[in-house]
Protein backbone atom coordinates (compact mmCIF):
# COMPACT_ATOMS: atom_id res chain seq x y z
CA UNK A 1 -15.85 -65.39 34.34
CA UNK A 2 -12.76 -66.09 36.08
CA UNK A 3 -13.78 -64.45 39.29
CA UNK A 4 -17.35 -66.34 39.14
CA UNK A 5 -14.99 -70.09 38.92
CA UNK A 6 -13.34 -68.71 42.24
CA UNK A 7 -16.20 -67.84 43.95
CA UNK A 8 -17.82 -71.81 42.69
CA UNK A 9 -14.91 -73.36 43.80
CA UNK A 10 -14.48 -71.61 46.85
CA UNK A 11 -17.91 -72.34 47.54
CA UNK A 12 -17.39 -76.02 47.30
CA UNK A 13 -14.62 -76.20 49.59
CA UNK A 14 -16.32 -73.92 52.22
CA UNK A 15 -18.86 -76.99 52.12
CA UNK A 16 -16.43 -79.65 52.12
CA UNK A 17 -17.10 -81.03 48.83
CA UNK A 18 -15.22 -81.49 45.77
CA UNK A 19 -18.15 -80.34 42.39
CA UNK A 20 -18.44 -80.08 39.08
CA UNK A 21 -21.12 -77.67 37.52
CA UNK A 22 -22.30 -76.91 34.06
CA UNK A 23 -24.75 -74.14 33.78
CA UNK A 24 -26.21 -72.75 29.96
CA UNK A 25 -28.50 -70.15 28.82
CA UNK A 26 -31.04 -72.38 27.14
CA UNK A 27 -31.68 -69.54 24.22
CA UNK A 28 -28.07 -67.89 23.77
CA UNK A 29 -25.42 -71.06 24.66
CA UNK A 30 -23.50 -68.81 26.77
CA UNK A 31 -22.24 -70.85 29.66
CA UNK A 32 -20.02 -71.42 33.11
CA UNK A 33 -18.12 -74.20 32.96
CA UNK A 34 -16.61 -75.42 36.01
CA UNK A 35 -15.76 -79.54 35.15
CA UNK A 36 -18.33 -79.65 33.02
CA UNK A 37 -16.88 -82.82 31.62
CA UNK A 38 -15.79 -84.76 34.36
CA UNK A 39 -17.40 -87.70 34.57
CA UNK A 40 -19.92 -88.16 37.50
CA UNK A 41 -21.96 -91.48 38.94
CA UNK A 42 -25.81 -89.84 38.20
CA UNK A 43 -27.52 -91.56 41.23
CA UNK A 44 -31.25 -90.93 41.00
CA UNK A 45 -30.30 -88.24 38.21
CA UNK A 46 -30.48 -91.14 36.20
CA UNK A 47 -34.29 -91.30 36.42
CA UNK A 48 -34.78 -87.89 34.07
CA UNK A 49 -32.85 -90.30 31.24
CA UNK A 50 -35.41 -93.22 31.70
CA UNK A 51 -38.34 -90.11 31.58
CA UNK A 52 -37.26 -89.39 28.47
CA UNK A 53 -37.06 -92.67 27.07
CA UNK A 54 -40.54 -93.60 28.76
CA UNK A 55 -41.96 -90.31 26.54
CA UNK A 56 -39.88 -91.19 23.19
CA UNK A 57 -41.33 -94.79 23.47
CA UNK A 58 -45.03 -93.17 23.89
CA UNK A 59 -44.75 -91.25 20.26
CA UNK A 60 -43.58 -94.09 18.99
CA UNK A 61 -46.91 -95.81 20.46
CA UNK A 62 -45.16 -98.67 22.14
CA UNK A 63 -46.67 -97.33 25.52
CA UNK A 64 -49.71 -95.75 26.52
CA UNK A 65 -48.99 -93.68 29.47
CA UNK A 66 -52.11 -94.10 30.82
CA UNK A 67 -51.48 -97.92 30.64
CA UNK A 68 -52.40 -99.65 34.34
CA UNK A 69 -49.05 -101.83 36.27
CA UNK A 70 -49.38 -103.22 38.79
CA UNK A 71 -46.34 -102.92 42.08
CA UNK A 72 -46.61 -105.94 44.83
CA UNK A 73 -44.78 -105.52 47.94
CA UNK A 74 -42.65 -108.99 46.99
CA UNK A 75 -41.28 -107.13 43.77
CA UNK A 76 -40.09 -103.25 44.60
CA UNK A 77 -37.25 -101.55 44.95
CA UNK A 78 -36.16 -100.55 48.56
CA UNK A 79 -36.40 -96.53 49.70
CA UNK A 80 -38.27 -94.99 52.17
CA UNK A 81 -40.51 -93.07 50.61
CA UNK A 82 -43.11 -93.87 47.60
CA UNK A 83 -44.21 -96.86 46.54
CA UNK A 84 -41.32 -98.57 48.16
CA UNK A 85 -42.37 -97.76 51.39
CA UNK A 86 -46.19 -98.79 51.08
CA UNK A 87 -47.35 -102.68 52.20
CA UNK A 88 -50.11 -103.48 50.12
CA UNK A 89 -50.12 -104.11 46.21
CA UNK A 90 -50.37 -100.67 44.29
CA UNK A 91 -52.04 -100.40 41.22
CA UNK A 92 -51.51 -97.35 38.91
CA UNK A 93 -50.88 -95.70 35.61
CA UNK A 94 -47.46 -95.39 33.69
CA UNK A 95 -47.36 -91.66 34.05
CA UNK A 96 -48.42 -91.26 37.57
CA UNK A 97 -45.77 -94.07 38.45
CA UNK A 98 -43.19 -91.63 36.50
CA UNK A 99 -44.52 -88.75 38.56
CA UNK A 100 -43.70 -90.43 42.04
CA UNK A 101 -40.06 -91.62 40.36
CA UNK A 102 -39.41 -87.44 39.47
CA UNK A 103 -41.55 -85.98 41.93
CA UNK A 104 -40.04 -88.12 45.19
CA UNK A 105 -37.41 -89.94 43.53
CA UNK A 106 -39.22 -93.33 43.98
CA UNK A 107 -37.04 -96.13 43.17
CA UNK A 108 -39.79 -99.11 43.13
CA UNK A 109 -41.91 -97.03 40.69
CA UNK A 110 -38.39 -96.17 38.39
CA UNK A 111 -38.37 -100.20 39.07
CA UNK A 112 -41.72 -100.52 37.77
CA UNK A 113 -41.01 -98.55 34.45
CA UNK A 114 -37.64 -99.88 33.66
CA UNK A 115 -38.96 -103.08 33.76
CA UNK A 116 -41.26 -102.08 30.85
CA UNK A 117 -38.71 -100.29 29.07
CA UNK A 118 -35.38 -102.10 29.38
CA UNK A 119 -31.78 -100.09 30.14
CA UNK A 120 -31.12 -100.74 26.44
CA UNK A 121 -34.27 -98.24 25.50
CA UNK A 122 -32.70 -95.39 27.76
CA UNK A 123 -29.35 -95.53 26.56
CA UNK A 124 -31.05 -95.74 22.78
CA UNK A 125 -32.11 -92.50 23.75
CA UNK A 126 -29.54 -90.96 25.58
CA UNK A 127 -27.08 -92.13 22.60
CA UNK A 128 -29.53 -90.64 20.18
CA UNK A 129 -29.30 -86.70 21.96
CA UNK A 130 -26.21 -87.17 21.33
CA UNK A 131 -25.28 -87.62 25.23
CA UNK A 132 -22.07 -89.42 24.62
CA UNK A 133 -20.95 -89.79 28.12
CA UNK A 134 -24.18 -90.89 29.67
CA UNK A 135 -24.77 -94.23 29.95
CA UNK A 136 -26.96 -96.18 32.30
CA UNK A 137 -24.93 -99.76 33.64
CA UNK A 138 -27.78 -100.80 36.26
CA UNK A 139 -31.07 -100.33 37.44
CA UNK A 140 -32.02 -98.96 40.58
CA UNK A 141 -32.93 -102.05 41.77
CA UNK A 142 -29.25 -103.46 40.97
CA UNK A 143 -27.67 -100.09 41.95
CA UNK A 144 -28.66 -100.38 45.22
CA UNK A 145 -27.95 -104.27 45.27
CA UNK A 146 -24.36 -103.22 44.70
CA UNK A 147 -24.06 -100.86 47.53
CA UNK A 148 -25.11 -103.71 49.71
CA UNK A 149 -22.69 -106.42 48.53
CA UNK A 150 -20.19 -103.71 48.62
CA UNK A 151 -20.61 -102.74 52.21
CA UNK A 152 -20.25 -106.12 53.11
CA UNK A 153 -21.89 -107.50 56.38
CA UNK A 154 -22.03 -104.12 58.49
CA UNK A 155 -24.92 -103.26 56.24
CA UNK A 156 -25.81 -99.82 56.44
CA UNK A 157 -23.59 -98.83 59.70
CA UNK A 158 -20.87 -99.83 57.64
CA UNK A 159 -20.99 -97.15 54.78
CA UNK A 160 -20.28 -94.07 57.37
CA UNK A 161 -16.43 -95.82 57.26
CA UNK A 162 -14.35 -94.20 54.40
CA UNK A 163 -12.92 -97.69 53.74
CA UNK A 164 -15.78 -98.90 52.77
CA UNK A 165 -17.09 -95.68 50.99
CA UNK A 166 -13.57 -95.84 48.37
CA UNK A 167 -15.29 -99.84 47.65
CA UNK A 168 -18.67 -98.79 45.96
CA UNK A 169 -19.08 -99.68 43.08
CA UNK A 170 -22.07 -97.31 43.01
CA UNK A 171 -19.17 -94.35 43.27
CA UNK A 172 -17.00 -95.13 40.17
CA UNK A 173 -18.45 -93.69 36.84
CA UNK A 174 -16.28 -96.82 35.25
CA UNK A 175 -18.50 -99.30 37.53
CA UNK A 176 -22.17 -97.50 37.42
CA UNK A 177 -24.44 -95.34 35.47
CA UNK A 178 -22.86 -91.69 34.75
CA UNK A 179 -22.88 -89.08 32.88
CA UNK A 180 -21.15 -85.62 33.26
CA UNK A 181 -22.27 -81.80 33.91
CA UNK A 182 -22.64 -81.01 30.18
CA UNK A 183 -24.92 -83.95 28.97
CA UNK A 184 -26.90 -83.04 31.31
CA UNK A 185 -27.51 -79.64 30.62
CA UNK A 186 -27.61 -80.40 27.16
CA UNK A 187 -30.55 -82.95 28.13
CA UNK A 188 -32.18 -80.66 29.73
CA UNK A 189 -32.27 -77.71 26.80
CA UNK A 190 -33.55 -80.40 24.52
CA UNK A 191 -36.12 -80.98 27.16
CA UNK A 192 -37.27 -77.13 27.45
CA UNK A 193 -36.52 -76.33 23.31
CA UNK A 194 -39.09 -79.33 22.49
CA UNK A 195 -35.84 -81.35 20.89
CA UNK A 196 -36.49 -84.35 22.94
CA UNK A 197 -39.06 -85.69 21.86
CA UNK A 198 -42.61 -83.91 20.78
CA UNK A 199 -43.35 -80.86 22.12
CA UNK A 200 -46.72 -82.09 23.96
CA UNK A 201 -44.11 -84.83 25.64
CA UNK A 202 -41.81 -82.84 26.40
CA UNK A 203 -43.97 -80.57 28.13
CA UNK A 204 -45.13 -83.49 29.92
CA UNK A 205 -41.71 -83.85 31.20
CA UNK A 206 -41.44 -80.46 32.23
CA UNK A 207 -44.32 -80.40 34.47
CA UNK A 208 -42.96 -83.44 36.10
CA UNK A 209 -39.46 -82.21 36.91
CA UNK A 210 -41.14 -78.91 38.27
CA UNK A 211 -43.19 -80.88 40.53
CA UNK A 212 -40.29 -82.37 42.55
CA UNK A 213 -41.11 -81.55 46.08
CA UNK A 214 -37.50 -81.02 47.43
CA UNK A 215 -36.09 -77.25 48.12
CA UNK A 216 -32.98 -77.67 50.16
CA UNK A 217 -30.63 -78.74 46.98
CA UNK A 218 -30.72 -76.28 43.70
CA UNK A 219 -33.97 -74.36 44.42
CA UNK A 220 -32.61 -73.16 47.91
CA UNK A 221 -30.51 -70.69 45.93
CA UNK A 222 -33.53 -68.80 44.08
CA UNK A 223 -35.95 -68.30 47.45
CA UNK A 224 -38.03 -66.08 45.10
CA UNK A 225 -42.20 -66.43 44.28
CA UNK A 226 -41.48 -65.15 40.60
CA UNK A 227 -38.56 -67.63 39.42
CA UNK A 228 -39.69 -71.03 38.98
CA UNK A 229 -37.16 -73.95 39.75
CA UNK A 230 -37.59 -77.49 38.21
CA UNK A 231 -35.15 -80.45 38.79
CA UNK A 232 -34.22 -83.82 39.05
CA UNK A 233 -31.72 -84.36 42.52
CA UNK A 234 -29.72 -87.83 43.05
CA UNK A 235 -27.77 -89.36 46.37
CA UNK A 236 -25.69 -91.98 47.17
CA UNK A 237 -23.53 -92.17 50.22
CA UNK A 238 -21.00 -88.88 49.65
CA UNK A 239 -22.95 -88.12 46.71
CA UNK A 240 -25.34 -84.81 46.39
CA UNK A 241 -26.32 -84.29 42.99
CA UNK A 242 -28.85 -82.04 40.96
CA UNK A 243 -29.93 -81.23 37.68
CA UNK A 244 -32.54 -78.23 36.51
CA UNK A 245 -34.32 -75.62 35.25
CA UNK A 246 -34.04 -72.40 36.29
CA UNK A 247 -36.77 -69.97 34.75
CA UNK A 248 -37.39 -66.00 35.62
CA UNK A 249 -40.26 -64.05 34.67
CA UNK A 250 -38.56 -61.69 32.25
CA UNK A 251 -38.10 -65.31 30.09
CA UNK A 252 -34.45 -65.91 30.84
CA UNK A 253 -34.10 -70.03 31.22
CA UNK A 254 -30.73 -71.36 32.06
CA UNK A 255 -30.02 -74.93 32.56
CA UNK A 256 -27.63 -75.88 35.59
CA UNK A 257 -26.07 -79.20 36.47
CA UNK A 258 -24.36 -79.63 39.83
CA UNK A 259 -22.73 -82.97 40.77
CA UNK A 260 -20.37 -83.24 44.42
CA UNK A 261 -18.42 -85.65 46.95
CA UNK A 262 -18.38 -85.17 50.42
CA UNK A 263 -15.18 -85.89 52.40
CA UNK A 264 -17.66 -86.25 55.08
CA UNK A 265 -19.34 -89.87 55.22
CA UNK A 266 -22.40 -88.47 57.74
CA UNK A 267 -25.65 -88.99 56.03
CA UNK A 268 -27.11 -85.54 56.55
CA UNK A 269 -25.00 -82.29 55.37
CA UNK A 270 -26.54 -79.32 55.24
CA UNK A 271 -24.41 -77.27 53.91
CA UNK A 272 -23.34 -79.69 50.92
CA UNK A 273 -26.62 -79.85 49.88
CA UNK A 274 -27.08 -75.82 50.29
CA UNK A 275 -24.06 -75.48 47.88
CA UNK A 276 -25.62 -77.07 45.20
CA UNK A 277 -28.20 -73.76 45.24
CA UNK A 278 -25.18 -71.26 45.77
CA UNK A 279 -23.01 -72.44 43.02
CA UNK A 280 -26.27 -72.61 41.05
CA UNK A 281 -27.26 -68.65 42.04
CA UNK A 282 -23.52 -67.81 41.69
CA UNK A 283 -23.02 -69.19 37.41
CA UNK A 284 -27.00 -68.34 36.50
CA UNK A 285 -26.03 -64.64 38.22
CA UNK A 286 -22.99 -64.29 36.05
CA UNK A 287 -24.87 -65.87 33.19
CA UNK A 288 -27.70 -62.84 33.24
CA UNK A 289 -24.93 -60.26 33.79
CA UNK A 290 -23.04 -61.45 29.70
């Protein structure tokens, strides 16, 4: 286990990041902890914690999923991508707006359900899995508010100056929502052992996180037909997070959480998001090898 911590870390550092990775065999508990308790700022990983709560509100019948909102262009989020990026009103169900929140990482439709739910209904719920060091301080809406008081008036050309980069708010686990490597994992095996919530909602959950469309984070280190990769990723400037699922057809199912910093302030980095999938390959290897 040693030598697998060396090869993580070096792995980091060969992409210029500092990480922190949890990874756990769902069925035995074995695991590779490499600051698996740190804390971390969650970014959009925050959106599998308001899932939850969205699905642990449903069995308690306070939502039907299939329940029609309505977005309007005068009351979203920003992103590019989603909801947020569409002009006209959108009309849709609760569950398909959670689908575009896990599937793209939507922040006006993780807008739209948080403003049914409440941040006090996700932390319920994150407090009652017993996720001590989770805890969700602002919407996405107000997280991203932050980042623009915070970068002052350069606006967005501002945040590729380290100066301003140390100032976010959005970066300090005291200031924003966080969790750490562990509570995430141990979210996630509560997800896939039916302990979140019922097992028909929780298997609603599943199918969600393995419908998120992005491979160049965690499931760029298992390029394989037969082993199925489900996940949840988060960003923020410096920030490459993801949290998932990784399942192989002989029934092995290990949980992995990967959270880094850049030094680097550029927007695109290849090779720190590629790490997240070889540090991922490198503990779920070592994992299947106990």
């Amino acid at each position: 286990m040693i030598n697998t911590l060396t090869r993580i870390r070096e792995a980091f550092d060969a992409a210029g990041v500092t990480g922190w990775l949890h990874a756990v065999d769902i069925d035995s508990g074995a695991e590779v902890n490499a600051g698996s308790d740190h804390p971390v700022v969650t970014a959009s990983v925050h959106k599998l914690c308001l899932l939850v709560a969205l699905h642990e509100l449903a069995v308690e019948g306070r939502f039907d999923l299939t329940e029609q909102a309505e977005c309007l262009p005068t009351d979203r989020s920003s992103g590019p991508i989603g909801i947020a990026a569409m002009l006209d009103p959108v009309r849709m169900s609760l569950r398909d707006a959670a689908y575009l929140m896990m599937a793209v990482s939507d922040n006006a439709a993780a807008g739209l359900l948080l403003d049914r739910i409440g941040l006090d209904a996700v932390n319920a719920t994150t407090s009652r899995l017993g996720l001590h060091h989770t805890h969700a301080t602002h919407t996405f809406r107000q997280l991203l508010a932050t980042i623009r008081e915070d970068a002052g008036p350069g606006g967005a050309q501002a945040l590729a100056d380290p100066y301003v980069i140390a100032r976010l708010r959005s970066l300090d686990p005291t200031r924003t929502n966080r969790s750490t490597p562990r509570d995430m994992t141990r979210l996630l095996s509560a997800v896939w052992r039916d302990e979140a919530c019922t097992p028909e909602h929780c298997a609603a959950i599943r199918r969600l996180l393995g419908l998120q469309v992005w491979p160049h984070r965690m499931a760029s280190g298992f390029p394989f037909d037969d082993i199925h990769v489900s996940g949840k990723t988060g960003s923020l400037p410096t920030v490459r997070n993801e949290v998932g699922v990784i399942e192989y057809p002989d029934g092995g199912r290990y949980a992995v959480a990967v959270f880094t910093r850049a030094a680097n302030t550029a927007a695109t980095l290849p090779l720190a998001d590629a790490v997240i999938g070889t540090t991922a390959r490198i503990a779920v290897d070592a994992l299947r090898t106990l």
